[in-house]
N, C-alpha and C. Protein backbone atom coordinates (compact mmCIF):
# COMPACT_ATOMS: atom_id res chain seq x y z
N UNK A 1 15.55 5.42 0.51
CA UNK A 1 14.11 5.38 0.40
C UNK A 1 13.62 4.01 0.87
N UNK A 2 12.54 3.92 1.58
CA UNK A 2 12.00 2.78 2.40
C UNK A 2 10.94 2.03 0.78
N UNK A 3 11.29 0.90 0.92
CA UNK A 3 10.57 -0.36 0.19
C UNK A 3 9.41 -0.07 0.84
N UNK A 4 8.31 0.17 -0.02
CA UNK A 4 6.74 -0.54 0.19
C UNK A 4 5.96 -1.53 0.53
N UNK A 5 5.35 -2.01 0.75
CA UNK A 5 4.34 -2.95 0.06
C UNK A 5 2.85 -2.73 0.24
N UNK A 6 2.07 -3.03 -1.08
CA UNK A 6 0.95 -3.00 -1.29
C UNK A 6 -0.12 -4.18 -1.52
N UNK A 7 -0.85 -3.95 -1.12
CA UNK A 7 -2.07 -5.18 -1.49
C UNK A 7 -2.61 -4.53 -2.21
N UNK A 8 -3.09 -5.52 -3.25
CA UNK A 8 -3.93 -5.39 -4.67
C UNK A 8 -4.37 -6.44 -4.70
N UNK A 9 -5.48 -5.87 -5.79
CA UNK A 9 -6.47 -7.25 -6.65
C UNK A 9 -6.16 -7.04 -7.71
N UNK A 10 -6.22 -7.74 -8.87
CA UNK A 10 -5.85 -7.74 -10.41
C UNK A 10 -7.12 -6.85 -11.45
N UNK A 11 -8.55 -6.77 -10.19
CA UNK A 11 -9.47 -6.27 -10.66
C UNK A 11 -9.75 -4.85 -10.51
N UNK A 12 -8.83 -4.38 -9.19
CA UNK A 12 -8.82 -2.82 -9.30
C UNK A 12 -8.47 -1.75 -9.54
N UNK A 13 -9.39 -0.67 -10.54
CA UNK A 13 -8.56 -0.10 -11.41
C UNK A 13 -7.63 0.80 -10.78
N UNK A 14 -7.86 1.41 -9.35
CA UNK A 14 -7.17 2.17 -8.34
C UNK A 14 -5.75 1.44 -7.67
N UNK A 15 -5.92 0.10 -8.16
CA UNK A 15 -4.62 -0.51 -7.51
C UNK A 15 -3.95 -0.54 -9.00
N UNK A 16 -4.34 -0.36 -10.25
CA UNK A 16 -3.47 -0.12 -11.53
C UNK A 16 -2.44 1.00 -11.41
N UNK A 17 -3.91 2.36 -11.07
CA UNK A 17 -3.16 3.36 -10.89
C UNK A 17 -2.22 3.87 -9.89
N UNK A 18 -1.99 3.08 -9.02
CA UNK A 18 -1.03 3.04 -7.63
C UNK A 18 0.12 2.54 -8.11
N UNK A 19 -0.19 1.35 -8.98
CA UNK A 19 1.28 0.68 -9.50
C UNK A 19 2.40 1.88 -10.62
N UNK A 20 0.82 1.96 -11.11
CA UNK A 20 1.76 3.11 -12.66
C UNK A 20 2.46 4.09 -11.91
N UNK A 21 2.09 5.02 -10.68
CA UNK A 21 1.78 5.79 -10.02
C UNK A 21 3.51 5.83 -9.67
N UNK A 22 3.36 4.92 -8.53
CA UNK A 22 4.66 4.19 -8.14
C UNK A 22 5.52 3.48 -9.11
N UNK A 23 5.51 3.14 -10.21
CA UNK A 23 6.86 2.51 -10.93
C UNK A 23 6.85 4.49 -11.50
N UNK A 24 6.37 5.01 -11.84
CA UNK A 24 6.63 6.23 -12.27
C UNK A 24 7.47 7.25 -11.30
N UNK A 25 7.44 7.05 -10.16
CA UNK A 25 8.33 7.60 -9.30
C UNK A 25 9.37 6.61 -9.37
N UNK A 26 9.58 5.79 -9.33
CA UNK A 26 10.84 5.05 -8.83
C UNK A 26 10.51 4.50 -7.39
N UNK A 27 9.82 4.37 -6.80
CA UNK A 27 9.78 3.48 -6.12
C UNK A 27 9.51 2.13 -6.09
N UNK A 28 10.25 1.22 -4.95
CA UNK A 28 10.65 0.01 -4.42
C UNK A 28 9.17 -0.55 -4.27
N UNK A 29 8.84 -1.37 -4.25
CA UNK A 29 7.64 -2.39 -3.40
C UNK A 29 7.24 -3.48 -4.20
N UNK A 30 6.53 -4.34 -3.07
CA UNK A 30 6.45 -5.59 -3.10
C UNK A 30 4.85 -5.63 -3.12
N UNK A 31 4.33 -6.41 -4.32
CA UNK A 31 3.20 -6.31 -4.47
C UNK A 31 2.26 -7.86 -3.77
N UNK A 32 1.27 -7.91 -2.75
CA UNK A 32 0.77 -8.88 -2.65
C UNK A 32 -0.94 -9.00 -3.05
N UNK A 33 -0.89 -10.11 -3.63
CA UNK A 33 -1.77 -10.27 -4.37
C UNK A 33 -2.53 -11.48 -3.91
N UNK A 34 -3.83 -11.22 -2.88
CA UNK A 34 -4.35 -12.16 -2.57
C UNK A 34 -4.74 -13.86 -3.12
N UNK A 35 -5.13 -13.82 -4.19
CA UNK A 35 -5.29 -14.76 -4.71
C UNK A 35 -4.03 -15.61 -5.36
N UNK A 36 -2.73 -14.87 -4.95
CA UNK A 36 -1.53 -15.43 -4.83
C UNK A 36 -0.62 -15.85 -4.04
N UNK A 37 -1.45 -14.89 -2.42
CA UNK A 37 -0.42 -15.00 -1.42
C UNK A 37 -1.16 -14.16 -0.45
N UNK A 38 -2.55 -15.53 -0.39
CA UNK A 38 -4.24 -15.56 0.63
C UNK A 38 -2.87 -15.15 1.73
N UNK A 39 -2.28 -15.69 2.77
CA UNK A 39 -1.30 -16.09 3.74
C UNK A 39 -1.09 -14.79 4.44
N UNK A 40 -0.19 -14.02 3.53
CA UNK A 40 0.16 -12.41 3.64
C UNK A 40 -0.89 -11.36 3.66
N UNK A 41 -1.69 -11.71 2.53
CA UNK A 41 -2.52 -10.63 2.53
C UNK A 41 -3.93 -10.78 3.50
N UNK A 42 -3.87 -11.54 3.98
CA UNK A 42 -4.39 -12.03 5.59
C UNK A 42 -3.85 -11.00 6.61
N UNK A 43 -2.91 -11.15 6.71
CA UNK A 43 -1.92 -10.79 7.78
C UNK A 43 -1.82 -8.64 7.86
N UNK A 44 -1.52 -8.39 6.30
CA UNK A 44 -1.75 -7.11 5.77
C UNK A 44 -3.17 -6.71 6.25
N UNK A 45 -4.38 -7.39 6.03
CA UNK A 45 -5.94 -7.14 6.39
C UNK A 45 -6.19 -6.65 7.86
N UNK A 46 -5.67 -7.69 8.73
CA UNK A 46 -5.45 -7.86 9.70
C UNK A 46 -4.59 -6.48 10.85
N UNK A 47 -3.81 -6.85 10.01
CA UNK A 47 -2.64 -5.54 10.76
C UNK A 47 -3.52 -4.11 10.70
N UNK A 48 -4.02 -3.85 8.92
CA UNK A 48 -4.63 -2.51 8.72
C UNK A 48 -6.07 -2.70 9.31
N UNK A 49 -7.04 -3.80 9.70
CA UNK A 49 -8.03 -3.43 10.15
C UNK A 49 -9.22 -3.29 9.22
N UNK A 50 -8.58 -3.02 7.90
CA UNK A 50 -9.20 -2.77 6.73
C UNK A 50 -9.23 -4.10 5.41
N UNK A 51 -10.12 -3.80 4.55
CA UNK A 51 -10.47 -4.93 3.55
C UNK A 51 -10.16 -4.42 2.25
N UNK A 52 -10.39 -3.43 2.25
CA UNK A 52 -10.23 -2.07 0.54
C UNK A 52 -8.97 -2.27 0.13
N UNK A 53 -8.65 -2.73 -1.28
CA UNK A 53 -7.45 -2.23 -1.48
C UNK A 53 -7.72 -1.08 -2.61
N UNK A 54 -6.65 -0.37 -2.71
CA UNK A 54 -5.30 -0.83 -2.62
C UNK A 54 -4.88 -0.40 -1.21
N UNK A 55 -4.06 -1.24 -0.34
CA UNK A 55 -3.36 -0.58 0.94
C UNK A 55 -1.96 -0.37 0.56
N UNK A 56 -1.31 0.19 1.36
CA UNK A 56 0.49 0.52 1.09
C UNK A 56 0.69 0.62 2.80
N UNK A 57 1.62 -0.48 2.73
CA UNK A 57 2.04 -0.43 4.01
C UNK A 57 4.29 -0.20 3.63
N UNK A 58 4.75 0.61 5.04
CA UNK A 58 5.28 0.89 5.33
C UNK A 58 5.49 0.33 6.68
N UNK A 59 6.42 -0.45 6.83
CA UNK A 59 6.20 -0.72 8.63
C UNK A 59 4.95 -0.87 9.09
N UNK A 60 4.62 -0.46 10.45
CA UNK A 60 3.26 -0.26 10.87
C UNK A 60 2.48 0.84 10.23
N UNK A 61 2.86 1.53 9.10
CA UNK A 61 1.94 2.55 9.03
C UNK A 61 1.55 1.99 7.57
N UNK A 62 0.67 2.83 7.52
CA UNK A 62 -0.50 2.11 5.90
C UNK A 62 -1.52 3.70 5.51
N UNK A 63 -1.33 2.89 4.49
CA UNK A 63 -2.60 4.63 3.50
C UNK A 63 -3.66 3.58 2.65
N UNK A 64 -4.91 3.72 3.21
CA UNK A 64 -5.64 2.62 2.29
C UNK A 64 -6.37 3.91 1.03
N UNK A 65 -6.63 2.92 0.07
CA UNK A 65 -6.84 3.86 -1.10
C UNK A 65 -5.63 4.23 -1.75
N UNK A 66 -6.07 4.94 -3.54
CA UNK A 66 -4.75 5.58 -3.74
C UNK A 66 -4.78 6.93 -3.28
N UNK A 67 -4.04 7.08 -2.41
CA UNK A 67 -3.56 9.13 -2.33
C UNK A 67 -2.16 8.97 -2.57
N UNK A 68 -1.97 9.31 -4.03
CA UNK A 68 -0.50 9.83 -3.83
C UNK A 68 0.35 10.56 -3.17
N UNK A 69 -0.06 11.86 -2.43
CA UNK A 69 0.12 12.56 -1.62
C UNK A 69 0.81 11.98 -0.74
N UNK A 70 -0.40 11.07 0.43
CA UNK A 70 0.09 10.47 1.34
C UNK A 70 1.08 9.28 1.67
N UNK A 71 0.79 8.69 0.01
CA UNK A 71 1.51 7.34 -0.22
C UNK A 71 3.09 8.11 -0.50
N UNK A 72 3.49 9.05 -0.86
CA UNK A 72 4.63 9.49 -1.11
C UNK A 72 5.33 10.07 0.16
N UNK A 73 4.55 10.70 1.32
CA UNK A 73 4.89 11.20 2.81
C UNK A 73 5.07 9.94 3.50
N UNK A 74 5.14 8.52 3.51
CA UNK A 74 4.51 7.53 3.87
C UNK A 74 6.33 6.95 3.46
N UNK A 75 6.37 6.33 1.81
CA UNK A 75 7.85 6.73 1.91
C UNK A 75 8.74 7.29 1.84
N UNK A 76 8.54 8.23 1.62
CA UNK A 76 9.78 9.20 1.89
C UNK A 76 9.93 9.48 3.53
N UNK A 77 9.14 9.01 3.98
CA UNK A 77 9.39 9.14 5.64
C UNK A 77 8.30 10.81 6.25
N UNK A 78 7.60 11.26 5.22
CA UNK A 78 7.12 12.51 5.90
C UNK A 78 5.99 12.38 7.14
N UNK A 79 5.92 13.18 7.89
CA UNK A 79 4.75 12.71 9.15
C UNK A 79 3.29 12.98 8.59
N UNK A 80 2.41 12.31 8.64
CA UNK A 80 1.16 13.05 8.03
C UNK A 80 -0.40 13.01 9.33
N UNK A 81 -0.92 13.22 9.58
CA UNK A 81 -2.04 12.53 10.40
C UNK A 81 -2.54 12.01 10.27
N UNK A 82 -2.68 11.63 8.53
CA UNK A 82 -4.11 11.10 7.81
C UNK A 82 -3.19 9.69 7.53
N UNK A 83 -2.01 9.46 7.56
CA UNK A 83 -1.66 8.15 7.78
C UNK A 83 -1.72 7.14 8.91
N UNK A 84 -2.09 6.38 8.85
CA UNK A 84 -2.86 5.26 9.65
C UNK A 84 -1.90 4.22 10.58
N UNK A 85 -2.03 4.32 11.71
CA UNK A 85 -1.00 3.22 12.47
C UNK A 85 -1.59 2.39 13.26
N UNK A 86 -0.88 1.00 13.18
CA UNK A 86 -1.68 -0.35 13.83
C UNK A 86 -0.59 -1.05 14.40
């Protein structure tokens, strides 16, 4: 199973439920947290094009918002359309 990573804020309740979401499956990821690591989550902004979190990036591909759905096709490797590439 492919490691994650997500951008979050500490203030959003949709990036809570992404975390619970994800430690409840068992999945891997690396959480960046702007106001901890401005640097990266620059770079994450940048790559996705987008400002909203929560994002979940995978390689080049990313699901902004929580969709579990997609965030789970995303790692587990499934193809989706509605996942996003940059």
């Amino acid at each position: 199973m492919t490691e994650a990573e997500i951008l979050t804020t500490p203030t959003c309740p949709h990036c809570t439920k992404l975390k619970e979401w994800m430690d409840q499956k068992g999945y891997d990821y690396t959480e960046v947290n702007p106001d901890e690591d401005t640097e990266r989550a620059v770079e994450l902004m940048k790559k996705s094009g987008e400002r909203g979190v929560p994002q979940t990036f995978v390689g080049d591909d990313f699901v902004l918002g929580f969709r579990p759905e997609m965030v789970q096709q995303l790692i587990e490797g499934g193809a989706t359309a509605d996942i996003k590439h940059r």
